[in-house]
Protein backbone atom coordinates (compact mmCIF):
# COMPACT_ATOMS: atom_id res chain seq x y z
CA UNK A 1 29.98 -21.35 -11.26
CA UNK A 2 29.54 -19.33 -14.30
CA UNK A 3 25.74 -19.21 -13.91
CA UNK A 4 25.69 -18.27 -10.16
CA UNK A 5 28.22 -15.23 -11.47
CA UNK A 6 26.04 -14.53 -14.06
CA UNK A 7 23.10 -14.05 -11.39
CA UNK A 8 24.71 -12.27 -9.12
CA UNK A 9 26.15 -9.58 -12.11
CA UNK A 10 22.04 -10.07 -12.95
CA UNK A 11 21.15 -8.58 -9.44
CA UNK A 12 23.50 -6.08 -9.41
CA UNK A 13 22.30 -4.65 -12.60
CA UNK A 14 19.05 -4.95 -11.50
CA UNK A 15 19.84 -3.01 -8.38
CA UNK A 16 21.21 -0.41 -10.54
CA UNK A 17 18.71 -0.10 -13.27
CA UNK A 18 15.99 -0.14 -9.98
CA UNK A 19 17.34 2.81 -8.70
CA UNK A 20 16.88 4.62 -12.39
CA UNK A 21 13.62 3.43 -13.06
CA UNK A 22 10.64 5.90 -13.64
CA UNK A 23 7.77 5.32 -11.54
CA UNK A 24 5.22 3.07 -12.69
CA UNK A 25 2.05 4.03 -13.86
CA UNK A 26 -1.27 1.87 -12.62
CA UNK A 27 -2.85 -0.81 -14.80
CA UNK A 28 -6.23 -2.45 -14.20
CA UNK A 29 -6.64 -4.11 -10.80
CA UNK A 30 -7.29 -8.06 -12.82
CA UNK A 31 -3.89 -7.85 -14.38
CA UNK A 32 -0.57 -7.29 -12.74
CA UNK A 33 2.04 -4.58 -13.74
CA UNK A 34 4.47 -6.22 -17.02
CA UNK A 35 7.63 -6.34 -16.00
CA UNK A 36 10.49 -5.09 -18.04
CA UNK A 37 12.52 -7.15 -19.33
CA UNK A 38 15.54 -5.90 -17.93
CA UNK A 39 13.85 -7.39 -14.78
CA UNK A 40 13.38 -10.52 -16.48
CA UNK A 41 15.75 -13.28 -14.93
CA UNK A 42 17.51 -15.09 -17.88
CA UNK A 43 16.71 -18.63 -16.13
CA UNK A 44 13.64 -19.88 -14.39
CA UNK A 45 13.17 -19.17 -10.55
CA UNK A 46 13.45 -22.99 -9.96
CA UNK A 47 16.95 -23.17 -11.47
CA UNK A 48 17.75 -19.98 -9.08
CA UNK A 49 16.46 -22.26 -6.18
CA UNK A 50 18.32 -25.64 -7.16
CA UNK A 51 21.32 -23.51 -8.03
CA UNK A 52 21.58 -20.99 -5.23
CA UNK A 53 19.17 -22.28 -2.84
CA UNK A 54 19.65 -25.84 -2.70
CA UNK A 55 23.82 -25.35 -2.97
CA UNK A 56 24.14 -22.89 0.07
CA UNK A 57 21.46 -24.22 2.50
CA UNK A 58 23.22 -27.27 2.75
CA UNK A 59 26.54 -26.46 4.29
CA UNK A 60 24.91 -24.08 6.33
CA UNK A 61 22.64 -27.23 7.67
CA UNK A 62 25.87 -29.29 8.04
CA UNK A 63 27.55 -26.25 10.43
CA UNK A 64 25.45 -27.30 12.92
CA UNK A 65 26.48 -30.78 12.82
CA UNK A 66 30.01 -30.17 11.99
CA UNK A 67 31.93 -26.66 13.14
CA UNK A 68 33.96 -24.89 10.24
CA UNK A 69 37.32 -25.59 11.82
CA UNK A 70 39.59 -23.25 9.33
CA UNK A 71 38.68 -19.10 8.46
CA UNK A 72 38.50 -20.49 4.77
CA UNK A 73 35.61 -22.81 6.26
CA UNK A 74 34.15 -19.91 7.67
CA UNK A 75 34.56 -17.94 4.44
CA UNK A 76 32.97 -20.46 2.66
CA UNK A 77 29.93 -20.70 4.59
CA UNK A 78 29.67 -17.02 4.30
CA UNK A 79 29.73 -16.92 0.75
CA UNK A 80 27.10 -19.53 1.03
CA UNK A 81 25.12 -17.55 3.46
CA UNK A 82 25.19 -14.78 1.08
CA UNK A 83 23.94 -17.21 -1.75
CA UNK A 84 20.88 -17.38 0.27
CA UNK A 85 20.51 -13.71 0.74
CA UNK A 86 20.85 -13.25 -2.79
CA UNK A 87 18.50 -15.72 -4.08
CA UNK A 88 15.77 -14.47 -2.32
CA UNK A 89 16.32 -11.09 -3.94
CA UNK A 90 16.07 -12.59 -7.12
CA UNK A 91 13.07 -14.90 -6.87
CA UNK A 92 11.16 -11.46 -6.25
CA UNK A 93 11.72 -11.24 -10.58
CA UNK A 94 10.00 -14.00 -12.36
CA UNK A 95 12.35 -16.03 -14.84
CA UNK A 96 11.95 -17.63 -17.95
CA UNK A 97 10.11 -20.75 -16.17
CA UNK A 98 6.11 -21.09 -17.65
CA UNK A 99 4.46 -20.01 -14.00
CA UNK A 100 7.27 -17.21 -12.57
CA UNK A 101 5.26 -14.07 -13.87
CA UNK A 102 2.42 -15.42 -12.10
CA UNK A 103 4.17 -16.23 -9.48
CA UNK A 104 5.94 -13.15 -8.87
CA UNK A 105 2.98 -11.57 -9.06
CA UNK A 106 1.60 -12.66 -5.47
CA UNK A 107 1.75 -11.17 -2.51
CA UNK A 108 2.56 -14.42 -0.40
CA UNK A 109 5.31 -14.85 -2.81
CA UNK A 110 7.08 -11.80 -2.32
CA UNK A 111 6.48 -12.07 1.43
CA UNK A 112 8.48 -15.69 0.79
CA UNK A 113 11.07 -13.76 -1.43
CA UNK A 114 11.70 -11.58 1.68
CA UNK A 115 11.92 -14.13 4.32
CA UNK A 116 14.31 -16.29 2.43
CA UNK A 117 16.39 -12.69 1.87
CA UNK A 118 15.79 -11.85 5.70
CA UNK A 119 16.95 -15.28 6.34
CA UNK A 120 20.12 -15.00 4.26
CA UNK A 121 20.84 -12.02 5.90
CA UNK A 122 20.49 -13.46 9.57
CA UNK A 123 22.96 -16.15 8.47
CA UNK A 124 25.51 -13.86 7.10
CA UNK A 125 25.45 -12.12 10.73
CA UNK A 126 25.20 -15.45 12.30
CA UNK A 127 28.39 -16.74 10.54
CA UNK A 128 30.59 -13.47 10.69
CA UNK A 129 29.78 -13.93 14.81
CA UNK A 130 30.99 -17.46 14.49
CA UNK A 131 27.76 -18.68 16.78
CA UNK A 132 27.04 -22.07 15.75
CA UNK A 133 23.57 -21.76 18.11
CA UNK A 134 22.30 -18.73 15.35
CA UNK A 135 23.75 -20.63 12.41
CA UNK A 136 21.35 -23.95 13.96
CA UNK A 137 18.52 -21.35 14.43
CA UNK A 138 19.11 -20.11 11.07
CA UNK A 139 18.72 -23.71 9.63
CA UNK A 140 15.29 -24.37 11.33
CA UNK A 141 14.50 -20.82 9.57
CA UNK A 142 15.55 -22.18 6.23
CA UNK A 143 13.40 -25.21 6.39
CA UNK A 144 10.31 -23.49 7.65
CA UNK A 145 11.03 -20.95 4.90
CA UNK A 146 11.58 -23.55 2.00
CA UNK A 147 8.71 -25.56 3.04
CA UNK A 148 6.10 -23.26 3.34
CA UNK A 149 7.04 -21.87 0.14
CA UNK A 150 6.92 -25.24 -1.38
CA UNK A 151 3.50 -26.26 0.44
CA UNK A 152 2.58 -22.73 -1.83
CA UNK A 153 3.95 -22.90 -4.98
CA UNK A 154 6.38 -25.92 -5.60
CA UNK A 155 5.69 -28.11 -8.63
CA UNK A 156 5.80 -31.39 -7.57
CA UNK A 157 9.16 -32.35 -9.38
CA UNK A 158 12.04 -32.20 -6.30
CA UNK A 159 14.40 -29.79 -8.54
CA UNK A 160 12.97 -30.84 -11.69
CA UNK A 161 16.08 -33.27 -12.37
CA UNK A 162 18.78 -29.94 -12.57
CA UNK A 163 21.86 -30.42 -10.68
CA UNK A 164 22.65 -33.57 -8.66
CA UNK A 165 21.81 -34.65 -5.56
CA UNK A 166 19.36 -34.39 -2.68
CA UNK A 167 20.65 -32.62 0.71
CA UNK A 168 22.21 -34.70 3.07
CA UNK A 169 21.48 -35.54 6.85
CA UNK A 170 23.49 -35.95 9.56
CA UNK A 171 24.68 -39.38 9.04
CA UNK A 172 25.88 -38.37 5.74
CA UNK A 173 28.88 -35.86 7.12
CA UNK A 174 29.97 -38.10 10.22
């Protein structure tokens, strides 16, 4: 818990030092822009994944087996949709993992960055409307998003043996 509060303080400084920034100046086409390292997450962008990715998208999955029945439920999976939201804002800033500069660095990684933020977002409507169909529709969105990203750029460790478990399927919460 302590590390997800830590990232989201992280984002909200970035946000702040973003909006103070002078503008940068251009570098030669072969090498992209450095990166401050104010900018610098203090973890690597799989961590941010297995920690913020992996823990939200699954109770938002599980909504559309199993309805929130309580407004804490419903709180919850709002915080989680939020999770989401935020961890695509903060895979756009490579992390302390050996490829994240490089990866941050690509176009169709930002464009994944955005859709898994987009995505986040469209839950976080989804969930304050209470419409299960949206919060299904926003599942199918997550998978396409996480997959494609991972056909990209995923190593081919599963969460590279940080934080538990693998996400569960239907069977699992009946």
């Amino acid at each position: 818990m302590r590390r997800i509060m830590r990232l989201v303080l992280l984002s909200v400084a970035v946000a702040a030092l973003a909006g103070c920034s002078e503008p940068q100046t251009s570098s030669a086409p072969s090498e992209p822009p450095a990166i401050p390292e104010a900018i610098r997450l203090p973890v690597s962008l799989n961590e941010v994944m297995v920690a913020l990715v992996n823990d939200a998208a699954d109770p938002i999955w599980m909504a559309a087996w199993r309805e929130p029945q309580t407004d804490a439920d419903w709180r919850e999976l709002e915080r989680r949709a939020l999770q989401i939201q935020l961890a695509g804002a903060l895979i756009a800033h490579p992390g302390t993992g050996a490829l994240d500069e490089q990866w941050a660095a690509k176009p169709a990684w930002m464009q994944w960055s955005n859709q898994l933020r987009n995505t986040g977002a469209d839950a976080i409507a989804a969930v304050q409307n209470r419409d299960l169909d949206a919060i299904g529709n926003i599942g199918d969105q997550l998978v396409e998003v996480c997959e494609g990203c991972h056909i990209d750029f995923k190593l081919p460790f599963p969460t590279g043996g940080q934080f538990g478990e693998l996400s569960p399927t239907p069977s699992d919460v009946e």
